[in-house]
N, C-alpha and C. Protein backbone atom coordinates (compact mmCIF):
# COMPACT_ATOMS: atom_id res chain seq x y z
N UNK A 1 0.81 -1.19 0.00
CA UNK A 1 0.00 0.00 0.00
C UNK A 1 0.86 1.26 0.00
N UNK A 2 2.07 1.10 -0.26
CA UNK A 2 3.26 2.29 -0.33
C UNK A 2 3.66 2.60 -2.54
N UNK A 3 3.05 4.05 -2.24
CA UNK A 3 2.87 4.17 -3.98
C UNK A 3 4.19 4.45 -4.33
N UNK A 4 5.62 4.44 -3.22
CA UNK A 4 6.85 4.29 -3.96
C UNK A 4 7.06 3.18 -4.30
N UNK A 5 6.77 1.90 -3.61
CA UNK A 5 6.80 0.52 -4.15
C UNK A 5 5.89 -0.04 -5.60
N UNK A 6 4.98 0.97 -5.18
CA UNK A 6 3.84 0.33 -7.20
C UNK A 6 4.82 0.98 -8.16
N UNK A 7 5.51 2.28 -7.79
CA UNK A 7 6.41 2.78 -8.62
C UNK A 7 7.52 1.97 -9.18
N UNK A 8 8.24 1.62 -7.76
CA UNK A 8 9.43 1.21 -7.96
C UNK A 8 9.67 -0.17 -8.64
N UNK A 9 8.08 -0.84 -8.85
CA UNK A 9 8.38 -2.40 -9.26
C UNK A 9 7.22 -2.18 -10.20
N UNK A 10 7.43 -0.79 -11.10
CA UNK A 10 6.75 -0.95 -12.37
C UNK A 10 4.95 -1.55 -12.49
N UNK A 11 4.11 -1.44 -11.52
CA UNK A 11 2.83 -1.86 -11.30
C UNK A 11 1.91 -1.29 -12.08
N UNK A 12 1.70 -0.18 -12.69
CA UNK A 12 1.75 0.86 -13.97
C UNK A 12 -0.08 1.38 -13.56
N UNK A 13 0.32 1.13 -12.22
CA UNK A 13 -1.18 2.40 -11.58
C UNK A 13 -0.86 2.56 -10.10
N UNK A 14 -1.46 3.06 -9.63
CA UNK A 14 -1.11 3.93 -8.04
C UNK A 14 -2.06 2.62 -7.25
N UNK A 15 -1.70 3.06 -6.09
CA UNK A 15 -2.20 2.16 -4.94
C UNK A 15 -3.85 3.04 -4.82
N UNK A 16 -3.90 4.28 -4.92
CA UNK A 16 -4.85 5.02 -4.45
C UNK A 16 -6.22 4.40 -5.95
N UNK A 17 -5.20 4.36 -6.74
CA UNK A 17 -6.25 3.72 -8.47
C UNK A 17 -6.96 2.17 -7.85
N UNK A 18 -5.70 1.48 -7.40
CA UNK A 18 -7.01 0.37 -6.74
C UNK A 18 -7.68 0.62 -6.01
N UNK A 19 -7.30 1.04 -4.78
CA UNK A 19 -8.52 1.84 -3.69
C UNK A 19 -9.78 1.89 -4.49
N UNK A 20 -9.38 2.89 -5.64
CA UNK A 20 -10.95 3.66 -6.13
C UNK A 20 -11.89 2.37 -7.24
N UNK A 21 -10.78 1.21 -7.60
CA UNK A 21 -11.25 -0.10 -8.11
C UNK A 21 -11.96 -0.97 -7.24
N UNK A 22 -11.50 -0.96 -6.24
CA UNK A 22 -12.00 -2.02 -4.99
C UNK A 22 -13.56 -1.30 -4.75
N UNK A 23 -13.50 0.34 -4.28
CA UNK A 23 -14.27 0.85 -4.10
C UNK A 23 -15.44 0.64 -5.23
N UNK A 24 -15.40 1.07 -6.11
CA UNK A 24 -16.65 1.04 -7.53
C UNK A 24 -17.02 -0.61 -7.37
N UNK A 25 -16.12 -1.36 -7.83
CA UNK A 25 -16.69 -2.98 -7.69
C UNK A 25 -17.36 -3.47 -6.76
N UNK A 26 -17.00 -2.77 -5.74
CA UNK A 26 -17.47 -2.95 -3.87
C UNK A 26 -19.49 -2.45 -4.44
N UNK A 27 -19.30 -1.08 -4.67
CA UNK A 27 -20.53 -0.08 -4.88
C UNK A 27 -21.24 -1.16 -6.01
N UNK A 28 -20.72 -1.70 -6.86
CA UNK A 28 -21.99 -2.28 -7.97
C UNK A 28 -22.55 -3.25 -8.10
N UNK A 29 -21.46 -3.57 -6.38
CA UNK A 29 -21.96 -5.11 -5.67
C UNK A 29 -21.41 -6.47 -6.48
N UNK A 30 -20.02 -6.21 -7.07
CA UNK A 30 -19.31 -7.55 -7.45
C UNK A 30 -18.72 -7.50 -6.21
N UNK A 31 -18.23 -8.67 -5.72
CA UNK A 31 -17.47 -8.90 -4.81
C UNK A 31 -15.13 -8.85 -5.67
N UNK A 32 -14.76 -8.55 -4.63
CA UNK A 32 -13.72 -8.19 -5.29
C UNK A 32 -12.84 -9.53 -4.38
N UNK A 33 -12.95 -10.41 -5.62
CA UNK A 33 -12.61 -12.14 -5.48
C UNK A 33 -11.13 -12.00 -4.57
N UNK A 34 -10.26 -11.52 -5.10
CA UNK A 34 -8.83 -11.42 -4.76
C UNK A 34 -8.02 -10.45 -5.45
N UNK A 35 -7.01 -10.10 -4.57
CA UNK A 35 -6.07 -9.44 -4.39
C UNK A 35 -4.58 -9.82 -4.39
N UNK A 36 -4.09 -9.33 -4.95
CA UNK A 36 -2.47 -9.89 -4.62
C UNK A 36 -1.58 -9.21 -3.83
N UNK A 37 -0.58 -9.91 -3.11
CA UNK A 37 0.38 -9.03 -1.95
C UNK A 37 1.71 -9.89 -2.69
N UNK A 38 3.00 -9.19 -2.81
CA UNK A 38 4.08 -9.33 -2.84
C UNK A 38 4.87 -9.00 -1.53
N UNK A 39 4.86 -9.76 -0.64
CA UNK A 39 5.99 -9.64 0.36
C UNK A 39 7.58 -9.59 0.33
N UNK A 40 8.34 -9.19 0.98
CA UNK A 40 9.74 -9.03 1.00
C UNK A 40 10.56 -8.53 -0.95
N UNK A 41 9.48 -7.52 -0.96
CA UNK A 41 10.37 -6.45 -2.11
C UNK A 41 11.46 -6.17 -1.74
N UNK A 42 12.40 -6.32 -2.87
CA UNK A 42 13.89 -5.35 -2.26
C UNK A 42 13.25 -3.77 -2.14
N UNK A 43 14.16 -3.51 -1.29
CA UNK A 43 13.94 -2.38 -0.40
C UNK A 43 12.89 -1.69 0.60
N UNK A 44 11.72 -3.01 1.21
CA UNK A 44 10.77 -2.91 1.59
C UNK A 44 11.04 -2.90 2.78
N UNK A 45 11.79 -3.95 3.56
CA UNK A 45 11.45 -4.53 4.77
C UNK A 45 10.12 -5.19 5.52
N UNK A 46 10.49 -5.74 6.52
CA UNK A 46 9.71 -6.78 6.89
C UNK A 46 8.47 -5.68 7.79
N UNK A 47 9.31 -4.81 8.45
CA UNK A 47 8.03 -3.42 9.00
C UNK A 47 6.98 -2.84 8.08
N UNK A 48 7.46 -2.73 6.77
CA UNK A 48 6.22 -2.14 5.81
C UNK A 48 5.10 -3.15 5.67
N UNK A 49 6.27 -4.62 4.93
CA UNK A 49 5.10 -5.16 4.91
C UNK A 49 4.03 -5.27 5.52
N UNK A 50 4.74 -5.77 6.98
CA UNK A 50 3.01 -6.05 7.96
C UNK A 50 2.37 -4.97 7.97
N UNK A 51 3.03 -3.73 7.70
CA UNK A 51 2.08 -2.75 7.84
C UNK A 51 0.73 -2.70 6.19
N UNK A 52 1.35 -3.10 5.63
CA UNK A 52 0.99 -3.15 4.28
C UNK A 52 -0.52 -4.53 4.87
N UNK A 53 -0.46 -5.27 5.28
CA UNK A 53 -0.88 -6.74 5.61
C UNK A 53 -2.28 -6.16 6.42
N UNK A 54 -1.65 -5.32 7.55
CA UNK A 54 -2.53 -5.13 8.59
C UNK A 54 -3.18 -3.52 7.69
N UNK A 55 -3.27 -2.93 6.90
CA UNK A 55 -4.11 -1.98 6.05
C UNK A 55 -4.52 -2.64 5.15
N UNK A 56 -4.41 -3.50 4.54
CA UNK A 56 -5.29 -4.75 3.62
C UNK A 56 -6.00 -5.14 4.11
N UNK A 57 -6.05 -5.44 5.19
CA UNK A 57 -7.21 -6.03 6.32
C UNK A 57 -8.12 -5.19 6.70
N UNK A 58 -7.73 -3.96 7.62
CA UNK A 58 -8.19 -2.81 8.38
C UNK A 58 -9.26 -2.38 7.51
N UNK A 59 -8.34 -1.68 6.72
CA UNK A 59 -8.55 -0.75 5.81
C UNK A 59 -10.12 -0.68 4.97
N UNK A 60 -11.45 0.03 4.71
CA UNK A 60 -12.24 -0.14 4.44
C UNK A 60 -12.17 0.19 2.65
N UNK A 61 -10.83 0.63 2.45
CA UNK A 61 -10.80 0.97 0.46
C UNK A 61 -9.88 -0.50 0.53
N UNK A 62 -10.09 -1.14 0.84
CA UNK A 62 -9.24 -3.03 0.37
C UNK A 62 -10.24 -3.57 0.98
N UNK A 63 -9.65 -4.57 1.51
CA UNK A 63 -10.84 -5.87 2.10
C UNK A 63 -11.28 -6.43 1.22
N UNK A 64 -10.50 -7.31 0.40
CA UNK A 64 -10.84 -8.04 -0.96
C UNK A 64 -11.62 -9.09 0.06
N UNK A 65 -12.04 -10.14 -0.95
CA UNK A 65 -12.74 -11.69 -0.49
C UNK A 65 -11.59 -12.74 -0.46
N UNK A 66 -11.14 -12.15 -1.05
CA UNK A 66 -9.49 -13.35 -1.05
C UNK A 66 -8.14 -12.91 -1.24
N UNK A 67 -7.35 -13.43 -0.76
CA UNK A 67 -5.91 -12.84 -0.95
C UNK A 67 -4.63 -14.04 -1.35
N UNK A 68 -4.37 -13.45 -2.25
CA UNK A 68 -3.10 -14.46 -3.15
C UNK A 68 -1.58 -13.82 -2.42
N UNK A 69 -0.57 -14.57 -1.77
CA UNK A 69 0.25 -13.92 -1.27
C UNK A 69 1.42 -14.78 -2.35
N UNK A 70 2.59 -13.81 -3.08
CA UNK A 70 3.71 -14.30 -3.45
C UNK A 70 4.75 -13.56 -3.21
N UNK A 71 5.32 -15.02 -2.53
CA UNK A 71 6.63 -14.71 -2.11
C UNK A 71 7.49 -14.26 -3.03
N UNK A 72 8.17 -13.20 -2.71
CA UNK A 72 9.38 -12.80 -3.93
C UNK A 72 10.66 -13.46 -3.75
N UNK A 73 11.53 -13.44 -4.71
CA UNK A 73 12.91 -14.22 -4.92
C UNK A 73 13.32 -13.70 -6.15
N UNK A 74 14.52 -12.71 -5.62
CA UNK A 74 15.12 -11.91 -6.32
C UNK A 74 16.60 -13.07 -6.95
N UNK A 75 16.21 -12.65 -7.83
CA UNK A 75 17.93 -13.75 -8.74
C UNK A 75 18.63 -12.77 -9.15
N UNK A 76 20.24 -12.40 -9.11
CA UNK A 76 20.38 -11.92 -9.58
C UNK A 76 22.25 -12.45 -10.42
């Protein structure tokens, strides 16, 4: 939920653009099936994430019906 991270790993819309996706789908009464989380981005840390985890949850612009979590693994 940090719009330097949608930036920084090329996601090619803002965090605030899903908000307002979750929101409309929420309003026309589709249920918004799932969501995806990428944990342990380079340069994230393990503090954003949960924070990222626990505002996916909280948060009343998310609260999908399901959540897809992938683990990252950077090769380099």
């Amino acid at each position: 939920t940090y719009e330097d991270v949608a930036r920084d790993t090329n996601r090619g819309h803002t965090v605030a653009a899903v908000a307002d996706c979750f929101c409309l789908a929420k309003d026309a009464g589709f249920k918004v099936v799932v969501a995806h989380m990428m944990p342990d981005l380079p340069n994230v840390g393990v503090e954003r994430d949960l924070e990222s985890f626990k505002e996916f949850f909280e948060s009343p612009s998310f609260r999908a019906d399901g959540l897809k979590i992938y683990p990252t693994l950077v090769i380099r």
